[in-house]
C-alpha atoms as a PDB file:
ATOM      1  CA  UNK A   1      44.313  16.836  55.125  1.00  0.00           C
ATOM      2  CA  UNK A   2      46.163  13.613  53.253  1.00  0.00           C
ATOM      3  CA  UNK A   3      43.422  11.547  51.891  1.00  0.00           C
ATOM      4  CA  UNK A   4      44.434   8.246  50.268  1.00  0.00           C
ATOM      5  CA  UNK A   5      42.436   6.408  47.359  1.00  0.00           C
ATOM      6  CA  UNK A   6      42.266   2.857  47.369  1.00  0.00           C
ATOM      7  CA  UNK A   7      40.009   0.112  45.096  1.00  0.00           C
ATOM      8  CA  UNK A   8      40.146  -3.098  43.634  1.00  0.00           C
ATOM      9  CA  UNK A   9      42.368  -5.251  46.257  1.00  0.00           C
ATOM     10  CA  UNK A  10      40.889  -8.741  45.132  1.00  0.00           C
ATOM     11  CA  UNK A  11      41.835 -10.621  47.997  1.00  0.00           C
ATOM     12  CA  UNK A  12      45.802 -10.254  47.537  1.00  0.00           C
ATOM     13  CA  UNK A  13      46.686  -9.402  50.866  1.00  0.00           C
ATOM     14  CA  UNK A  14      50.590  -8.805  49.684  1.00  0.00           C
ATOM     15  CA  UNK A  15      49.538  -6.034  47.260  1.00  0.00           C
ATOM     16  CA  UNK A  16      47.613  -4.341  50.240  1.00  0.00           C
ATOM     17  CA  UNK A  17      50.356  -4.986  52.723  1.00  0.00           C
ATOM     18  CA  UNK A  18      52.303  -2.935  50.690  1.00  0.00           C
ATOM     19  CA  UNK A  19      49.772  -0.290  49.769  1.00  0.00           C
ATOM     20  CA  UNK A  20      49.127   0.131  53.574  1.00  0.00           C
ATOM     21  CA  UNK A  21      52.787   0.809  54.488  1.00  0.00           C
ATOM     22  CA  UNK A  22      52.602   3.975  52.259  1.00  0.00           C
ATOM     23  CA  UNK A  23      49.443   5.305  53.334  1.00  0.00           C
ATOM     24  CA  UNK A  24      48.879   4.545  56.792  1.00  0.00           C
ATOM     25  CA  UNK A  25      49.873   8.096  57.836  1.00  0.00           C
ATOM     26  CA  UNK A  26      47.064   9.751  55.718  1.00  0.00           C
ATOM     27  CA  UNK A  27      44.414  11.265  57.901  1.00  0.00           C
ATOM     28  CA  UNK A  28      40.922   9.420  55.707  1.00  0.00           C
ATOM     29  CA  UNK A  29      41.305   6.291  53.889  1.00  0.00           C
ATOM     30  CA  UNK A  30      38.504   6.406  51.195  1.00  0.00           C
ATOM     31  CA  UNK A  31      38.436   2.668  49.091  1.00  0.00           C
ATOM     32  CA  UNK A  32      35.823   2.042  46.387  1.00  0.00           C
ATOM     33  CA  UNK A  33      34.997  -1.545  45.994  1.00  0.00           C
ATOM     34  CA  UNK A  34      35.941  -4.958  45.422  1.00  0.00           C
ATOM     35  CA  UNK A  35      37.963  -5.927  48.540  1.00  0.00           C
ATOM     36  CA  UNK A  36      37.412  -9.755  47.350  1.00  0.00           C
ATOM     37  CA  UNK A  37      37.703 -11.332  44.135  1.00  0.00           C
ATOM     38  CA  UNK A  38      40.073 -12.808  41.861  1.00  0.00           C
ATOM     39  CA  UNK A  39      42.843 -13.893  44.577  1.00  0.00           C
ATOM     40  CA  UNK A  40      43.331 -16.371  47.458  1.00  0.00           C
ATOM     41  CA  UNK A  41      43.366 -13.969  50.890  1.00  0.00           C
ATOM     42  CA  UNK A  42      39.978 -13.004  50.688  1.00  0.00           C
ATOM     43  CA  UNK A  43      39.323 -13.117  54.494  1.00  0.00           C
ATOM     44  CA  UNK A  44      42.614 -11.872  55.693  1.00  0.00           C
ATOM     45  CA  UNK A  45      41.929  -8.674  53.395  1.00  0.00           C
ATOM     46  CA  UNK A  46      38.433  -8.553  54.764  1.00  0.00           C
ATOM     47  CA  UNK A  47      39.646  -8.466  58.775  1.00  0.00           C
ATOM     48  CA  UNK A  48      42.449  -6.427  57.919  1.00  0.00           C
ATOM     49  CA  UNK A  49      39.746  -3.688  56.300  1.00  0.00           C
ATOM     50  CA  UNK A  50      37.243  -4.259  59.273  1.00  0.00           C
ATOM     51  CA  UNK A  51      39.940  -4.454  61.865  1.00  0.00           C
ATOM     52  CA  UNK A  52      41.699  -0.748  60.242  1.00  0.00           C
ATOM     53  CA  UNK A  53      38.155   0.980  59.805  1.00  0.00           C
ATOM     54  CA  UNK A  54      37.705  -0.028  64.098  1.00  0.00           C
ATOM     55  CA  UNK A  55      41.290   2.258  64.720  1.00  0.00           C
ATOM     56  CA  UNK A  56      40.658   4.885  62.271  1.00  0.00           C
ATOM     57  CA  UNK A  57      38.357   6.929  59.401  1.00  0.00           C
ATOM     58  CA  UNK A  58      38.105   4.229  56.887  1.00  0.00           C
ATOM     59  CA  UNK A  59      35.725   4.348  54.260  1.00  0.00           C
ATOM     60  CA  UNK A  60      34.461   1.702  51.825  1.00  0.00           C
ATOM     61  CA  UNK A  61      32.039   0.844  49.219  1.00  0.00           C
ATOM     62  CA  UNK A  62      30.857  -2.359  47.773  1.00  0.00           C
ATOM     63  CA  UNK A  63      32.074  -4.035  44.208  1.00  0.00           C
ATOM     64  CA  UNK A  64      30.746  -5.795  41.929  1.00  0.00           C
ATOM     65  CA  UNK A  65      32.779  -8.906  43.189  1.00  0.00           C
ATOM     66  CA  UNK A  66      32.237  -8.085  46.730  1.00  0.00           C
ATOM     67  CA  UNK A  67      28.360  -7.964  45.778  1.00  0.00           C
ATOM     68  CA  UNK A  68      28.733 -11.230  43.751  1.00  0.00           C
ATOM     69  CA  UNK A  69      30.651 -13.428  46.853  1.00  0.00           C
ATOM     70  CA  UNK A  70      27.999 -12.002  49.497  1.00  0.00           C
ATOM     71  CA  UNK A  71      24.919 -12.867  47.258  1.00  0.00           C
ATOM     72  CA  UNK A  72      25.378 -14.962  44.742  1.00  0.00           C
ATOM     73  CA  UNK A  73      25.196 -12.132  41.963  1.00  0.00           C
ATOM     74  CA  UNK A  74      27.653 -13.779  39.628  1.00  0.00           C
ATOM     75  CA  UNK A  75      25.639 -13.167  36.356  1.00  0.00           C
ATOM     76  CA  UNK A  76      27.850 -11.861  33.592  1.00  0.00           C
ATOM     77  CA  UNK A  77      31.088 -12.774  35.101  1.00  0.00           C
ATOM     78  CA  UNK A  78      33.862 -14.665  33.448  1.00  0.00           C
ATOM     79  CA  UNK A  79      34.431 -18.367  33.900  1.00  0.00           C
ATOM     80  CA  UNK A  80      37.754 -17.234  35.570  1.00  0.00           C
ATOM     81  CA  UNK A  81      36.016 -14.755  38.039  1.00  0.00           C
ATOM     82  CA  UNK A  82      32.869 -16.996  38.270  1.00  0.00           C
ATOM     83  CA  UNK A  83      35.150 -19.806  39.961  1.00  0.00           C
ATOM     84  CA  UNK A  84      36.714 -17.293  42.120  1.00  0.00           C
ATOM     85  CA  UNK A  85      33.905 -16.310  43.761  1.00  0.00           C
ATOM     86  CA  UNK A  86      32.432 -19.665  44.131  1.00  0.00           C
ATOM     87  CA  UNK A  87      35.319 -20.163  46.111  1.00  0.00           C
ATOM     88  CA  UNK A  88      35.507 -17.259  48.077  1.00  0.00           C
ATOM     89  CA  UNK A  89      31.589 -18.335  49.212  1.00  0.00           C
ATOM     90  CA  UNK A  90      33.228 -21.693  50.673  1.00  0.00           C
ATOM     91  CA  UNK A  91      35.670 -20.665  52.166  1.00  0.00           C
ATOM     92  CA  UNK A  92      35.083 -17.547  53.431  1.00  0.00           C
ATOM     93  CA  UNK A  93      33.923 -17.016  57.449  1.00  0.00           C
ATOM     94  CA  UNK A  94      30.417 -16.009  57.673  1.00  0.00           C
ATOM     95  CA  UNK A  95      31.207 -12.884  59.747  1.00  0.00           C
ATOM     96  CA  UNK A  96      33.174 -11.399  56.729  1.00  0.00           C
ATOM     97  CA  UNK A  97      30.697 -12.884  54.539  1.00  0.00           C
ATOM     98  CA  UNK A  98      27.941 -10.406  56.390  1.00  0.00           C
ATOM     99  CA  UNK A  99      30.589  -7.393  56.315  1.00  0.00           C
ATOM    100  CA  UNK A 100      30.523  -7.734  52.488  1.00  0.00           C
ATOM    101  CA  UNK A 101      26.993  -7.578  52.628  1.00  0.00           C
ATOM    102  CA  UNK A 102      26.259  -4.284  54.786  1.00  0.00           C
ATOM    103  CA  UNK A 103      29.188  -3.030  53.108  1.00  0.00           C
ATOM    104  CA  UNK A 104      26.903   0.540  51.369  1.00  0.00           C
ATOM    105  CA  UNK A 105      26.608   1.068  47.739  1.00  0.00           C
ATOM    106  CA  UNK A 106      27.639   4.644  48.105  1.00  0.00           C
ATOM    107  CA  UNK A 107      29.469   6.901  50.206  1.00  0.00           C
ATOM    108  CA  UNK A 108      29.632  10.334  50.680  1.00  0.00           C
ATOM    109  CA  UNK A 109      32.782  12.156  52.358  1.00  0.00           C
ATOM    110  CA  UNK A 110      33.569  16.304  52.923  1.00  0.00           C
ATOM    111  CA  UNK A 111      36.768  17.151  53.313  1.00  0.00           C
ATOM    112  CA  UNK A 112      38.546  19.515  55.897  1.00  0.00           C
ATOM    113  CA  UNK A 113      37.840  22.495  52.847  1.00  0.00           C
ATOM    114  CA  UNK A 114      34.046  21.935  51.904  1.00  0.00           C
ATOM    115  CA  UNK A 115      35.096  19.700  48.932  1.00  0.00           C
ATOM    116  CA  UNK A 116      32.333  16.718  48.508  1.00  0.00           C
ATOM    117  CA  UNK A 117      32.999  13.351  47.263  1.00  0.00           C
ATOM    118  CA  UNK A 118      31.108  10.566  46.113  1.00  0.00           C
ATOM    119  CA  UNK A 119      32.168   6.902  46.712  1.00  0.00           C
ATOM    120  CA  UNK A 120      30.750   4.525  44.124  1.00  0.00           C
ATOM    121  CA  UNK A 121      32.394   1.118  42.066  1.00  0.00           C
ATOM    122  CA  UNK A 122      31.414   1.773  39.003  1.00  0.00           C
ATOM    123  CA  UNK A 123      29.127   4.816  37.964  1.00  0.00           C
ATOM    124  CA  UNK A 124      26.804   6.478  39.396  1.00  0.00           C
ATOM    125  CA  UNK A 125      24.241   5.410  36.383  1.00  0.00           C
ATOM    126  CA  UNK A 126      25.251   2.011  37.398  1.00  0.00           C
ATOM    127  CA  UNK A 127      27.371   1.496  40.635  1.00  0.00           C
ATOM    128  CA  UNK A 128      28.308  -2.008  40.335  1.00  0.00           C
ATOM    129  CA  UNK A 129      28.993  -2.527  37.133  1.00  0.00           C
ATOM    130  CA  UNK A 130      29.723   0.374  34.300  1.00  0.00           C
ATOM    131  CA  UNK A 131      33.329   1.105  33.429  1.00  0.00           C
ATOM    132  CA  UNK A 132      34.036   4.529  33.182  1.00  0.00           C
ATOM    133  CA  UNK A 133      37.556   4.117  31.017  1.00  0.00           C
ATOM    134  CA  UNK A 134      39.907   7.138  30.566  1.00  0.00           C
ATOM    135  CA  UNK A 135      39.325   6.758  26.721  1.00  0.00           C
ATOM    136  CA  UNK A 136      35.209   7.714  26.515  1.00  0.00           C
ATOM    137  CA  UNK A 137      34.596  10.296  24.706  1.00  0.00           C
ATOM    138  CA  UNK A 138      34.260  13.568  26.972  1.00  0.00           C
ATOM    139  CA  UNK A 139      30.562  13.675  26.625  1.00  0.00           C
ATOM    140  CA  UNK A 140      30.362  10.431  28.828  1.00  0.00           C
ATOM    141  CA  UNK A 141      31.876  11.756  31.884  1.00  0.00           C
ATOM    142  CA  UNK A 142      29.698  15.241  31.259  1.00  0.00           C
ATOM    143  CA  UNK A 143      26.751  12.763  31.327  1.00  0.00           C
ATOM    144  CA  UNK A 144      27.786  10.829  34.412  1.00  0.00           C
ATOM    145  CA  UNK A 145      28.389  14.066  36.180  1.00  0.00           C
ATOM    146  CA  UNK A 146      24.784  14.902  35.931  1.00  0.00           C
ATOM    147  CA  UNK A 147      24.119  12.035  37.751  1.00  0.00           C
ATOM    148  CA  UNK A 148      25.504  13.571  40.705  1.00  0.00           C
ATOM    149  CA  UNK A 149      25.887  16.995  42.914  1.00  0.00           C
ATOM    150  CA  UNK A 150      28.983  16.472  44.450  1.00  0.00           C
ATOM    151  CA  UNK A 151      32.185  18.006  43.934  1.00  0.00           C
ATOM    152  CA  UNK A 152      34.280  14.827  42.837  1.00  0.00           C
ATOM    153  CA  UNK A 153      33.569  11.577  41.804  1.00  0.00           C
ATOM    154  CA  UNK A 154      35.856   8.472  43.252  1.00  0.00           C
ATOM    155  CA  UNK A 155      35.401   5.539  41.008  1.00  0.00           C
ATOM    156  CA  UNK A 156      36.746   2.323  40.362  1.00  0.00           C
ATOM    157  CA  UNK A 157      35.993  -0.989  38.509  1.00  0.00           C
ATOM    158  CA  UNK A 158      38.418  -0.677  35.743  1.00  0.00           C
ATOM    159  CA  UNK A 159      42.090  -1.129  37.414  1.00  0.00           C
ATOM    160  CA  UNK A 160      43.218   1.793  35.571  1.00  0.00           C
ATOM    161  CA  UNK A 161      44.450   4.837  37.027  1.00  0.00           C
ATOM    162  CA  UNK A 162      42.311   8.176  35.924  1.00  0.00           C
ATOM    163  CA  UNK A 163      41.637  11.982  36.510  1.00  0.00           C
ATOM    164  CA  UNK A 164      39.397  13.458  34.259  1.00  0.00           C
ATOM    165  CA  UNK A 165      38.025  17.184  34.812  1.00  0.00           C
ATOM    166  CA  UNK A 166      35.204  18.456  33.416  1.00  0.00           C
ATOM    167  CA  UNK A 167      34.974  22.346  34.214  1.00  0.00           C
ATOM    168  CA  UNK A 168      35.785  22.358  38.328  1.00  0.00           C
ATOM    169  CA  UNK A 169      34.539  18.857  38.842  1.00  0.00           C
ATOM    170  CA  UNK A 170      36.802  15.593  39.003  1.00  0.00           C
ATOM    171  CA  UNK A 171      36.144  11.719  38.743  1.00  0.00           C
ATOM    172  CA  UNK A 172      38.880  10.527  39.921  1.00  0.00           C
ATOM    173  CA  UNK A 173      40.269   6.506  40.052  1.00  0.00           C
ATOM    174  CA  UNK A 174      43.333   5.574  42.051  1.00  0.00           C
ATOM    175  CA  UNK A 175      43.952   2.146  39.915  1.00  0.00           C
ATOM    176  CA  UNK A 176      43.835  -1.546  41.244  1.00  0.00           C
ATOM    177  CA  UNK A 177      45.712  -2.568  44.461  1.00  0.00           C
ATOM    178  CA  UNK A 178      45.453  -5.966  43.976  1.00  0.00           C
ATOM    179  CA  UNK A 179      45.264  -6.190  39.948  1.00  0.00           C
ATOM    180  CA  UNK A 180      46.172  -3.629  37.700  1.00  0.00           C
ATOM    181  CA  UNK A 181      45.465  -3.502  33.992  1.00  0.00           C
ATOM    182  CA  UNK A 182      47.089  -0.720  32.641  1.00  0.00           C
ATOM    183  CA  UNK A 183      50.258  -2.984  31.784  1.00  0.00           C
ATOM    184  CA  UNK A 184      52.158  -1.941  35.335  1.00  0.00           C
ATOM    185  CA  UNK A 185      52.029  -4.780  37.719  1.00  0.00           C
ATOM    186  CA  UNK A 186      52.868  -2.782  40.869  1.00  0.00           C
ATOM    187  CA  UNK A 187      50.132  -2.212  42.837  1.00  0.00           C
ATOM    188  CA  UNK A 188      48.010   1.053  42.678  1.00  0.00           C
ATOM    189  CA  UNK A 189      46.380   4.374  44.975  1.00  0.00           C
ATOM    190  CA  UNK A 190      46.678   7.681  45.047  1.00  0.00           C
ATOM    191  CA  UNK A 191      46.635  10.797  47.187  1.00  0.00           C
ATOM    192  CA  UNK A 192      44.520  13.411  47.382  1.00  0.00           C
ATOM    193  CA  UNK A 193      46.455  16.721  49.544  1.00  0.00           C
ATOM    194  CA  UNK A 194      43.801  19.382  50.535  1.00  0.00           C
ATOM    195  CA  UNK A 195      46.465  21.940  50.832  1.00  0.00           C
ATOM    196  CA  UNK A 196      46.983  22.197  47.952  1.00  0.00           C
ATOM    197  CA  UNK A 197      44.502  23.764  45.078  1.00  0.00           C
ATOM    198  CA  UNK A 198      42.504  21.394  42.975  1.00  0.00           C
ATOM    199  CA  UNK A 199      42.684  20.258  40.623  1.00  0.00           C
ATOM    200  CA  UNK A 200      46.645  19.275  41.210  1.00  0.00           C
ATOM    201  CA  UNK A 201      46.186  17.768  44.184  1.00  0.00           C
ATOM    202  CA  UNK A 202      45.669  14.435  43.079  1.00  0.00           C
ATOM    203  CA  UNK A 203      48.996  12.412  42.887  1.00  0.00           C
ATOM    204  CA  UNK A 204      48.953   8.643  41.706  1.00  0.00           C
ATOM    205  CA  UNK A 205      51.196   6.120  42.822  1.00  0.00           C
ATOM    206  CA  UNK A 206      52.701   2.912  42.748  1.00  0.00           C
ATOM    207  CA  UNK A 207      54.605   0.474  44.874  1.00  0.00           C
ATOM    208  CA  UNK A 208      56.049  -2.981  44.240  1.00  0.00           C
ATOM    209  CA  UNK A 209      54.500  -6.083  46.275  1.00  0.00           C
ATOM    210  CA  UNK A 210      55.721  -9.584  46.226  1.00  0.00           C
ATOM    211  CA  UNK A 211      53.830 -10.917  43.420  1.00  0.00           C
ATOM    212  CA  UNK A 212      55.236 -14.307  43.551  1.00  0.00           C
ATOM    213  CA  UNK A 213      54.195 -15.078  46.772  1.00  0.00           C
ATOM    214  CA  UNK A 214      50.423 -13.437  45.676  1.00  0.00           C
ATOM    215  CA  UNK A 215      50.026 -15.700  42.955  1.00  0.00           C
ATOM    216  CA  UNK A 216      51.899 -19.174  44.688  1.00  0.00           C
ATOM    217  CA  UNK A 217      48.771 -18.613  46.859  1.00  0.00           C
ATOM    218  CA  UNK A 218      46.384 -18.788  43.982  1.00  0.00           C
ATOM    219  CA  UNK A 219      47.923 -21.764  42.288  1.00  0.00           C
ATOM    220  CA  UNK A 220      47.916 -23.726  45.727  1.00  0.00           C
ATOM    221  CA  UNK A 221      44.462 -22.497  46.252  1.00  0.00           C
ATOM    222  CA  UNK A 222      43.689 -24.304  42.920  1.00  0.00           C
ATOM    223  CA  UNK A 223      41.800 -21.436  41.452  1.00  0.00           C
ATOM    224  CA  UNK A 224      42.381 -20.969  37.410  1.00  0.00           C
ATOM    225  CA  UNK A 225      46.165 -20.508  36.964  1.00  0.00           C
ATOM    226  CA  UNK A 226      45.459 -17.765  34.317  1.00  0.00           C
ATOM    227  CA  UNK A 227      44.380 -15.263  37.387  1.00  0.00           C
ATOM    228  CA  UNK A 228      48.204 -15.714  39.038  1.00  0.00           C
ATOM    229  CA  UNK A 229      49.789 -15.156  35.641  1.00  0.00           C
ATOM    230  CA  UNK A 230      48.169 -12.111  34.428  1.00  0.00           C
ATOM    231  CA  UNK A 231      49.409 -10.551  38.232  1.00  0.00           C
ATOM    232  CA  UNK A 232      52.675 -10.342  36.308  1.00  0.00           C
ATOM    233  CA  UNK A 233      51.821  -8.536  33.643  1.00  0.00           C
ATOM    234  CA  UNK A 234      49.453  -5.918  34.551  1.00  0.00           C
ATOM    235  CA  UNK A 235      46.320  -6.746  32.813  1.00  0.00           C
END
């Protein structure tokens, strides 16, 4: 089994255009939050995840941004991301508006060995909104694991690509799609190939997307200029 990791697409359809055309042969697709956010195709991402998860096993959790856009949660957010999602909520259709909002906190998936996952955003101590970076100190991930029974944990939140092991268990983050910040602009996932032996069967990727056309969009959408720039640079 071929199971592809996908998070953080933040409505730039031209990122997950070209994220699709390398995974659309895997046999799951298993995404963990924030399909809105931050760009200017929030619906077309939306009915391009709802129309894919009609044809095919497609799962997906809810982010922090897709929780803030469907109710109004956008406490603590930057004035950048605080005007994004003020505009996603006008100009999004209310049918992808109500997908956002029965989109599930969690998600659990087995795969075809026994191997159990668990789909969250951000933590499991706080699933919308803790960043689990690479650099925390071991004892963090140790005490997030206890949090959960599962096998491996699929986070993401950050934008930054991560595999950390702790004895035979994993959490595991594929990167952003739609707005990495580790300093690589290409857009992000990873693979996860059951046959082969954990824990080297995770394999990160990245692909190059026509960022100019991503953030023209946001500058004619007239959201803050600053979110098309920083496309270009990774962060």
């Amino acid at each position: 089994m071929l199971i592809a990791l996908i998070s953080d697409i933040h409505s730039n359809l031209e990122a997950l255009q070209a994220v699709w055309r390398e995974v659309k042969n895997a046999d799951v697709v298993l995404c963990m939050g924030d399909l809105v956010g931050y760009g200017a195709s929030p619906n077309e991402v939306v009915e391009f995840v709802r129309d894919q998860m009609k044809k095919r096993e497609f799962l997906c959790v809810r982010g922090n941004h897709d929780n803030a856009v469907a109710f109004g949660a956008e406490w603590g957010f930057n004035p950048y991301a605080r005007e994004a999602v003020r505009w996603h909520q006008m100009v999004m259709s209310i049918e992808n508006l109500e997908f956002l909002r029965r989109l599930p906190i969690r998600q659990l998936f087995t795969d075809d060995t026994g191997r159990s996952y668990l789909l969250i955003h951000g933590s499991p101590r706080a699933p919308l909104d803790e960043y689990l970076f690479p650099w925390l100190p071991e004892s963090e991930f140790k005490a997030v694991l206890s949090y959960v029974w599962q096998d491996d944990l699929l986070v993401g939140h950050t934008h930054i690509p991560m595999l950390k092991l702790v004895r035979e268990r994993r959490i595991i983050n594929p990167g952003g799609v739609g707005q990495p910040r580790d300093g690589d602009w290409r857009a992000a996932y990873a693979f996860i190939d059951t046959e082969k032996e954990p824990p080297n069967n995770v394999k990160f990727h990245r692909v190059e997307y026509d960022v100019e056309e991503a953030a023209e969009k946001i500058v004619e959408a007239g959201l803050p200029r600053f979110l098309a720039q920083r496309l270009f640079e990774g962060y």
